[in-house]
PDB file of N, CA and C in Angstrom:
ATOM      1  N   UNK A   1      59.860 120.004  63.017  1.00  0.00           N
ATOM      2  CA  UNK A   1      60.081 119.366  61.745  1.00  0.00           C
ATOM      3  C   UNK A   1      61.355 118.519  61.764  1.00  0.00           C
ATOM      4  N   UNK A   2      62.248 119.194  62.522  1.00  0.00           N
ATOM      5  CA  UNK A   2      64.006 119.091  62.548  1.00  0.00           C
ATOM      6  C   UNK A   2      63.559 116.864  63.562  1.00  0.00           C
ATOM      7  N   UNK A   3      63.025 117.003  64.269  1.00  0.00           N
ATOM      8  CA  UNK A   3      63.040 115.895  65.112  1.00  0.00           C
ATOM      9  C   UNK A   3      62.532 115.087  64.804  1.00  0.00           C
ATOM     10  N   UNK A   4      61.109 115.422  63.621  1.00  0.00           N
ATOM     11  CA  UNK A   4      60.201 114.642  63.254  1.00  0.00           C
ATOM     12  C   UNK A   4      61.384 113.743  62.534  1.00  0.00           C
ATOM     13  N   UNK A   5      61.992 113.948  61.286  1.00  0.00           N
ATOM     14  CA  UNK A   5      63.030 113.983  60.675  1.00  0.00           C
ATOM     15  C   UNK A   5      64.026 112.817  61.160  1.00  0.00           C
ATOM     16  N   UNK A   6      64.104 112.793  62.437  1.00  0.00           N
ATOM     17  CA  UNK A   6      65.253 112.464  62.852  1.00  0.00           C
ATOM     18  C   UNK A   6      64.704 111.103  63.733  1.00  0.00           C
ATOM     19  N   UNK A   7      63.281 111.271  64.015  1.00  0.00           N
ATOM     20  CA  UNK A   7      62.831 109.718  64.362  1.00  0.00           C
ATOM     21  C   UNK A   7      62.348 108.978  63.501  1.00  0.00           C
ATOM     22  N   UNK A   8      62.232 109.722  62.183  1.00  0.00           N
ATOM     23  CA  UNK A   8      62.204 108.822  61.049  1.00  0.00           C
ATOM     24  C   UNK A   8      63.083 107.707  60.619  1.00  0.00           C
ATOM     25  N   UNK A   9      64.423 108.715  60.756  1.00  0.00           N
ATOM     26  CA  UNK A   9      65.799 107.890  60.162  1.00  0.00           C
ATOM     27  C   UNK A   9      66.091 106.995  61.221  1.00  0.00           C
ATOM     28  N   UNK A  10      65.743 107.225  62.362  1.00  0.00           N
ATOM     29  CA  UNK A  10      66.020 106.554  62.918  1.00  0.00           C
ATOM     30  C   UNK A  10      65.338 105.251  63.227  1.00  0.00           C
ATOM     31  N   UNK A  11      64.067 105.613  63.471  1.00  0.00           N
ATOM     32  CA  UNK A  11      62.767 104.533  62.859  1.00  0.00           C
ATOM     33  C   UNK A  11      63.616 103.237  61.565  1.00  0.00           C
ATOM     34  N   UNK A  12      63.683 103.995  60.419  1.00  0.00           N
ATOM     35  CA  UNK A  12      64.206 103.167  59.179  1.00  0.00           C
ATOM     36  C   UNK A  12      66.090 102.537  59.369  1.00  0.00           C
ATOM     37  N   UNK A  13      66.603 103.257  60.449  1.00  0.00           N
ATOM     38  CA  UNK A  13      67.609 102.515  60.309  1.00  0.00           C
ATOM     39  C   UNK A  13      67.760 101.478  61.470  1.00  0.00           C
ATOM     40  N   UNK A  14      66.712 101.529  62.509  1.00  0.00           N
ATOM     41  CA  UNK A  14      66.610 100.118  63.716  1.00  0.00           C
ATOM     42  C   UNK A  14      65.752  99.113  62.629  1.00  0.00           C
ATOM     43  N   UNK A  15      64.903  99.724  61.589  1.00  0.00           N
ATOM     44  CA  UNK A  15      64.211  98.162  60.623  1.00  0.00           C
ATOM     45  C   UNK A  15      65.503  97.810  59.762  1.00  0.00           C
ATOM     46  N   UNK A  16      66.561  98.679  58.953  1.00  0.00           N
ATOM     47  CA  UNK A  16      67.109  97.577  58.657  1.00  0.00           C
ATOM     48  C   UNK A  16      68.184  97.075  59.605  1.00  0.00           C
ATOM     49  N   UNK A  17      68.449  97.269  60.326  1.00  0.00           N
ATOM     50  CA  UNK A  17      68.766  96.713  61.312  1.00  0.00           C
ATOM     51  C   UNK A  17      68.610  95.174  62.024  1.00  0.00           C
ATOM     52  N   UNK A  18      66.964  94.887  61.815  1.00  0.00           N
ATOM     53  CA  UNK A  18      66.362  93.767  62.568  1.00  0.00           C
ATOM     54  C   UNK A  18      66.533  93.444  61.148  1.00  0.00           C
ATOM     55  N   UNK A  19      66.083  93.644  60.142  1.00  0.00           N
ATOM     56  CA  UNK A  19      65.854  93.130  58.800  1.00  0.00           C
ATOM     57  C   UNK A  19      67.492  92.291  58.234  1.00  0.00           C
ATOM     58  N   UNK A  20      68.398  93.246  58.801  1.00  0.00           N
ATOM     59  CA  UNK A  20      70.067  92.142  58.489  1.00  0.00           C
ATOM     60  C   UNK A  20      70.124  91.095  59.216  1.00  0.00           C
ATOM     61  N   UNK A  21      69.437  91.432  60.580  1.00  0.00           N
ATOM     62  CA  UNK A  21      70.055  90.639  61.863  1.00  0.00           C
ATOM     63  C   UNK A  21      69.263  89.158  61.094  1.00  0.00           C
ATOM     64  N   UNK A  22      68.040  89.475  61.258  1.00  0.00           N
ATOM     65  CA  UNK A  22      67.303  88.266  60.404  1.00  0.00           C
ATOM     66  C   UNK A  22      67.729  87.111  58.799  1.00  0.00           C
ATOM     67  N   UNK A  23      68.549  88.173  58.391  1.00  0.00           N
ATOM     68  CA  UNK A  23      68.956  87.755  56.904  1.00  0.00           C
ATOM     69  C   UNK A  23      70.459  87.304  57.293  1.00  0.00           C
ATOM     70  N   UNK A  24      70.799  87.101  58.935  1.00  0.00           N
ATOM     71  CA  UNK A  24      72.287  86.566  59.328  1.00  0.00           C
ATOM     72  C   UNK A  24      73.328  87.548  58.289  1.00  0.00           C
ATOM     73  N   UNK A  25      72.774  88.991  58.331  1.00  0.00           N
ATOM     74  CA  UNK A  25      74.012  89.658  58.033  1.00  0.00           C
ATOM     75  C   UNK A  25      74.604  90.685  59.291  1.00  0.00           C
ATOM     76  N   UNK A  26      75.861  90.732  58.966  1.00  0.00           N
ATOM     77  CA  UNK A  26      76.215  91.248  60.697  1.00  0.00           C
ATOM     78  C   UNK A  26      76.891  92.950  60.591  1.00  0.00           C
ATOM     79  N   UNK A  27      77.038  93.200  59.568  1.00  0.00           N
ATOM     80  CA  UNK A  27      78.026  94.418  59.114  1.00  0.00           C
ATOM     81  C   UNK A  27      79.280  94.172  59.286  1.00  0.00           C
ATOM     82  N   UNK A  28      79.775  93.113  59.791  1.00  0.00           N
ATOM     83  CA  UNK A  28      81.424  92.958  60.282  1.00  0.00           C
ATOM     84  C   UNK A  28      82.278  92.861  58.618  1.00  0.00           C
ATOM     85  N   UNK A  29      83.266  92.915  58.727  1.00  0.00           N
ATOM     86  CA  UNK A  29      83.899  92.315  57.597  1.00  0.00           C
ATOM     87  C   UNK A  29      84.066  91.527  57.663  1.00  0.00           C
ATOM     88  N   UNK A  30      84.292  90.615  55.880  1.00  0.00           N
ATOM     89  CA  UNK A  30      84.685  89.325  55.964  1.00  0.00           C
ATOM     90  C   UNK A  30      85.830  89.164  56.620  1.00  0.00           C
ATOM     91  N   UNK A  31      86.396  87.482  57.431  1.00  0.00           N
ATOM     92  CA  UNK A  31      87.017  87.234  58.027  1.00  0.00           C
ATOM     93  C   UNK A  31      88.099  86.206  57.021  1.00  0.00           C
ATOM     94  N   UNK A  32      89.611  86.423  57.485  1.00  0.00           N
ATOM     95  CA  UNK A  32      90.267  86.403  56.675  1.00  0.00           C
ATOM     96  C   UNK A  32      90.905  85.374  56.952  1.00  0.00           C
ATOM     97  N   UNK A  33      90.664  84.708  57.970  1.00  0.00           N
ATOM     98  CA  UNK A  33      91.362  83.415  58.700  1.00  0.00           C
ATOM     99  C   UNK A  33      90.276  81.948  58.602  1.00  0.00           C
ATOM    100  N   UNK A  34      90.947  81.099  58.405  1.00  0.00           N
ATOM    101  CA  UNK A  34      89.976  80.217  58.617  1.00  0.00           C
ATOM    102  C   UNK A  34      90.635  79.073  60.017  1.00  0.00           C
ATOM    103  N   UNK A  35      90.023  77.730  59.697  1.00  0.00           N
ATOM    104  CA  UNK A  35      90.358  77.161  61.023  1.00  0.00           C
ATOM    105  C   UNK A  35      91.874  76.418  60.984  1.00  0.00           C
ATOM    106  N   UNK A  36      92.217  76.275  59.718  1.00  0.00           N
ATOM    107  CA  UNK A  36      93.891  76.056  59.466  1.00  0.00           C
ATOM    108  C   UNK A  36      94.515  76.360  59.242  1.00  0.00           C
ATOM    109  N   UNK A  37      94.154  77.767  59.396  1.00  0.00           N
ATOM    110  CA  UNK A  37      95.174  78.628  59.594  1.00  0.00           C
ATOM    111  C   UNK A  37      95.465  79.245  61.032  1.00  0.00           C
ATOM    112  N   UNK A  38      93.910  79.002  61.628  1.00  0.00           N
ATOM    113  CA  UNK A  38      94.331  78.613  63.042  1.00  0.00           C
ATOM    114  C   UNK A  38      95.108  77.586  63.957  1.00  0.00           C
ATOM    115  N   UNK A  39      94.785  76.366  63.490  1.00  0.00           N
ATOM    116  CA  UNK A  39      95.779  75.512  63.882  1.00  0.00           C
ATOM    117  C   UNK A  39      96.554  75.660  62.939  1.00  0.00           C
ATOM    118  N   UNK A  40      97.322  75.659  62.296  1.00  0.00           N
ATOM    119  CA  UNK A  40      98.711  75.839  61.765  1.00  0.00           C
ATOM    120  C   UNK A  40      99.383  76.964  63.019  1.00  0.00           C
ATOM    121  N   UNK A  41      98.948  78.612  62.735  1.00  0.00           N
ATOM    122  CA  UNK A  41      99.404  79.347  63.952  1.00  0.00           C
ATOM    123  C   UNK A  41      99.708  78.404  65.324  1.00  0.00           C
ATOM    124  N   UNK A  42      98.567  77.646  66.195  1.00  0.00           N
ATOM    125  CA  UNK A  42      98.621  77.505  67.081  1.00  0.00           C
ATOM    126  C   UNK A  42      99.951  76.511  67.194  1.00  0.00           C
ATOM    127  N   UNK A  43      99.920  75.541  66.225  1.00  0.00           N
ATOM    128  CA  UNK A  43     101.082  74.636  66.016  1.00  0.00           C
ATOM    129  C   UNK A  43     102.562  75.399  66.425  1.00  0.00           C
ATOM    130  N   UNK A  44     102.620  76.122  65.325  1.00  0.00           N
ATOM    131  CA  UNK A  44     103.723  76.922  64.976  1.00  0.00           C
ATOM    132  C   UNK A  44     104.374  77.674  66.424  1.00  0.00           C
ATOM    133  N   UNK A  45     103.082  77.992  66.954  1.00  0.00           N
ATOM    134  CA  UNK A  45     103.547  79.122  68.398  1.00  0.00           C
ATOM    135  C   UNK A  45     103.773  78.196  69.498  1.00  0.00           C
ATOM    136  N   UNK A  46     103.273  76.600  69.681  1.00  0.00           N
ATOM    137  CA  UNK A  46     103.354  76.028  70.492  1.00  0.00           C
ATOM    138  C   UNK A  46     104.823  75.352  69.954  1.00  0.00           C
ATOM    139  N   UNK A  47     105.615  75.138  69.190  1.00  0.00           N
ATOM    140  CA  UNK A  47     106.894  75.256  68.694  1.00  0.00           C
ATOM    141  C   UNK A  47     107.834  75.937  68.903  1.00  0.00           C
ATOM    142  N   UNK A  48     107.568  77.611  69.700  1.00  0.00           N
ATOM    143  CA  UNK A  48     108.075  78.558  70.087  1.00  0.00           C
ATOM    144  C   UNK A  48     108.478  79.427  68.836  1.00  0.00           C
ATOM    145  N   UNK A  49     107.731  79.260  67.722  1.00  0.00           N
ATOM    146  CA  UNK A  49     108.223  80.175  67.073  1.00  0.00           C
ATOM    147  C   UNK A  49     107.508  81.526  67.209  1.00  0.00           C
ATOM    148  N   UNK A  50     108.349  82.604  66.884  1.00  0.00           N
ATOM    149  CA  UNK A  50     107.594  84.142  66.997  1.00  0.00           C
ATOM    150  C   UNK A  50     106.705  84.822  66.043  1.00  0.00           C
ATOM    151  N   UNK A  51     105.662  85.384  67.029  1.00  0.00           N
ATOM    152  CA  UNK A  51     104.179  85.421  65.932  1.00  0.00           C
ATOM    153  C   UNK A  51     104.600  86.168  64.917  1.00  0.00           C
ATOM    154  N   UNK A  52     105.588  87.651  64.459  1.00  0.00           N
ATOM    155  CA  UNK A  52     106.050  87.804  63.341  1.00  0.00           C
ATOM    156  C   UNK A  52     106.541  86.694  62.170  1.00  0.00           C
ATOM    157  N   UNK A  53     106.936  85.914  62.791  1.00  0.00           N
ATOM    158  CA  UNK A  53     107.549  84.828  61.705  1.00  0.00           C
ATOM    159  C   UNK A  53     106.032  83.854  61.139  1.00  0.00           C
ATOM    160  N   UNK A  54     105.357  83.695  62.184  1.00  0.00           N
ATOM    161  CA  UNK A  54     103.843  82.941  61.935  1.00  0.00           C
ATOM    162  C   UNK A  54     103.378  83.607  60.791  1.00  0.00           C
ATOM    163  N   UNK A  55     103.247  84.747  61.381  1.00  0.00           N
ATOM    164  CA  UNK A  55     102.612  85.624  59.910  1.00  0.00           C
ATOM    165  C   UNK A  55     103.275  85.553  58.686  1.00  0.00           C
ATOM    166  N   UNK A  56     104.441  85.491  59.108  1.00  0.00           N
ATOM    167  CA  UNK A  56     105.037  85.918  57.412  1.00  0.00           C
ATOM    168  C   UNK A  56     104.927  84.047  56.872  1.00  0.00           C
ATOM    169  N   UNK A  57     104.830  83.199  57.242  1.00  0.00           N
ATOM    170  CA  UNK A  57     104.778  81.691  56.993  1.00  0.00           C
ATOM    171  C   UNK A  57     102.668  81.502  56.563  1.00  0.00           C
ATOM    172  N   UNK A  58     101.913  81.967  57.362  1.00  0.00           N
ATOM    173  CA  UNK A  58     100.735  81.923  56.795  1.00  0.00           C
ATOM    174  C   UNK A  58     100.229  82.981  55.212  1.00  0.00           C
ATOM    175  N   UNK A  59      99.364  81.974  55.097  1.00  0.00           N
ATOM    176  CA  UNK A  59      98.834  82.747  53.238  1.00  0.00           C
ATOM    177  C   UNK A  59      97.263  83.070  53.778  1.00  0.00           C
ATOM    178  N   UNK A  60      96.450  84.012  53.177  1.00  0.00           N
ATOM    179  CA  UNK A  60      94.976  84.086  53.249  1.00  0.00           C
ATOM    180  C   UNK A  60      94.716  83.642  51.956  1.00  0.00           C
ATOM    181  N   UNK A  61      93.534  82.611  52.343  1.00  0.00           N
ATOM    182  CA  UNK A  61      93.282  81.947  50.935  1.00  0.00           C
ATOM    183  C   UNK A  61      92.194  82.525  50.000  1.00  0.00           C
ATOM    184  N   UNK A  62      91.102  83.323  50.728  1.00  0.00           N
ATOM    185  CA  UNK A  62      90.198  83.923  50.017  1.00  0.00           C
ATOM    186  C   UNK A  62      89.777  85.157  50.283  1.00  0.00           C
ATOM    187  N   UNK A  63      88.901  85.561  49.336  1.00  0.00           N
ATOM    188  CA  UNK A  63      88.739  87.191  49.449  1.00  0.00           C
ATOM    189  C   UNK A  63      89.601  88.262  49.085  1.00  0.00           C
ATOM    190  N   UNK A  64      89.242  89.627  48.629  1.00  0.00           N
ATOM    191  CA  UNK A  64      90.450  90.045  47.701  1.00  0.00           C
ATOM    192  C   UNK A  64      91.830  90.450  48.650  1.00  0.00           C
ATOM    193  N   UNK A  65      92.207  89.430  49.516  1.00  0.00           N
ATOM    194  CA  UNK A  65      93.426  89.251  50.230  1.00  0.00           C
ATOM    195  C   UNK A  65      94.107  88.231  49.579  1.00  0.00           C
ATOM    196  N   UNK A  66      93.647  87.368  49.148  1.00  0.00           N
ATOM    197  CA  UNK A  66      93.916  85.994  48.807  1.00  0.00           C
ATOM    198  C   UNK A  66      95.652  86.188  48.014  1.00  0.00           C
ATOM    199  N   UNK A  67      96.482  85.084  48.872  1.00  0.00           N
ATOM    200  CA  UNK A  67      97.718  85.122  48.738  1.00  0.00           C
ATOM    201  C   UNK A  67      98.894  86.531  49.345  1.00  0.00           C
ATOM    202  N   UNK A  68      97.968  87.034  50.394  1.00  0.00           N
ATOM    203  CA  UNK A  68      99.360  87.726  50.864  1.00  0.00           C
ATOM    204  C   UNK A  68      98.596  87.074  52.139  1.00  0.00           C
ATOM    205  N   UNK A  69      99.823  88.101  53.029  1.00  0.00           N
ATOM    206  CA  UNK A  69     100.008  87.333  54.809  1.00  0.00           C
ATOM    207  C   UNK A  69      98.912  87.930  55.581  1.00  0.00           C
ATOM    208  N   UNK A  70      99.088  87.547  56.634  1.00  0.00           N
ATOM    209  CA  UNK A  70      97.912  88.162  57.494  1.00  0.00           C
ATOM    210  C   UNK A  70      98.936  88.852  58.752  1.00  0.00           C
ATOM    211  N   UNK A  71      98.001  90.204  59.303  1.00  0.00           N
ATOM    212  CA  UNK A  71      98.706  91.077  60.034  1.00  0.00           C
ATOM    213  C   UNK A  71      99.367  90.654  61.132  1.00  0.00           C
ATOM    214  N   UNK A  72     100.381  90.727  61.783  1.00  0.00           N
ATOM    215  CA  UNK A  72     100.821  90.250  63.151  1.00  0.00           C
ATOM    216  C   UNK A  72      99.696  90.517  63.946  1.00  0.00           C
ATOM    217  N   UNK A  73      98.745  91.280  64.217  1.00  0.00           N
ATOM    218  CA  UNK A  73      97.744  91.277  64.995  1.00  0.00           C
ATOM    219  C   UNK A  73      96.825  90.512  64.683  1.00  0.00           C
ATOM    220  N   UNK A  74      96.807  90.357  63.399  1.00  0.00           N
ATOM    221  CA  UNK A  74      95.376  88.761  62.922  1.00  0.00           C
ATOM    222  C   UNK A  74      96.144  87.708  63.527  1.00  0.00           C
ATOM    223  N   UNK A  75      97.539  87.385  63.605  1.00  0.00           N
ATOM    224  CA  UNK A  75      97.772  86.123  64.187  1.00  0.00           C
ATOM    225  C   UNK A  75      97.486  86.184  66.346  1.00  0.00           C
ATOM    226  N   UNK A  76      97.821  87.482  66.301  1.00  0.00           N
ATOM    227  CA  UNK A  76      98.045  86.965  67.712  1.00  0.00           C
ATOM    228  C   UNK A  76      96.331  87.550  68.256  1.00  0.00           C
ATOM    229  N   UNK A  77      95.255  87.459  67.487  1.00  0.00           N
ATOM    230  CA  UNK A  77      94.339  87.240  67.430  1.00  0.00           C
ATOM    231  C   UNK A  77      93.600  85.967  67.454  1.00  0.00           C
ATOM    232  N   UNK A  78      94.377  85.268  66.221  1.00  0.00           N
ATOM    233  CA  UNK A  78      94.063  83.906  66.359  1.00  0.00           C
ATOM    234  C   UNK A  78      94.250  83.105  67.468  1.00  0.00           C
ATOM    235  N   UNK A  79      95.537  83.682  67.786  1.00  0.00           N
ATOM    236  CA  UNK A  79      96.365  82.643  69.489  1.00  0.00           C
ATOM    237  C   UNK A  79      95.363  82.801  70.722  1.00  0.00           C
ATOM    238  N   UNK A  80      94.976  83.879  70.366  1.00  0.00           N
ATOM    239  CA  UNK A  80      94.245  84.325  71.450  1.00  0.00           C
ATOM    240  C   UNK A  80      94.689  85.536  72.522  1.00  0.00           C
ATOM    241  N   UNK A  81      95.729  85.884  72.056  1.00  0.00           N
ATOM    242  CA  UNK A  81      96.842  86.672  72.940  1.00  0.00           C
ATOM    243  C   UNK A  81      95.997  87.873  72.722  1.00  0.00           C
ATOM    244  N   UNK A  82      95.228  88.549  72.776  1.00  0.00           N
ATOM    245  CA  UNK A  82      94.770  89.789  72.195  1.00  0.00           C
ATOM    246  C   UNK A  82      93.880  90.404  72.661  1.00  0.00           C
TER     247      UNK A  82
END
């Protein structure tokens, strides 16, 4: 009974599965960077300034982040350093 059970759920959770993949949903979270805030970073670091200071100089513009900074690891994410 215990297994039947358990290839069920599992059955129903590979359909929605294909069923997001199809509807271009990914489970990731929204992303908090966009592309000028990528080049701005990249600017900024090719300037030699330090990715703490990048961060505290970038804003996130949307999503319920909107108007604080983004993590020292979202920037040196962006750089690519990561």
């Amino acid at each position: 009974m215990a297994e039947s059970e358990r290839h069920y759920i599992r059955d129903r959770t590979l359909e929605g599965q294909v069923s997001a993949r199809k509807a271009d949903r990914h489970g990731r979270r929204p992303s908090v960077t966009d592309e000028d805030m990528a080049t701005l970073a990249k600017l900024l670091h090719a300037q030699d300034v330090p990715v703490p200071e990048i961060a505290q100089r970038l804003t996130i513009s949307k999503g319920k982040n909107a108007d604080k900074r983004p993590s020292v690891r979202t920037v040196y994410h962006l750089l690519g350093q990561e």
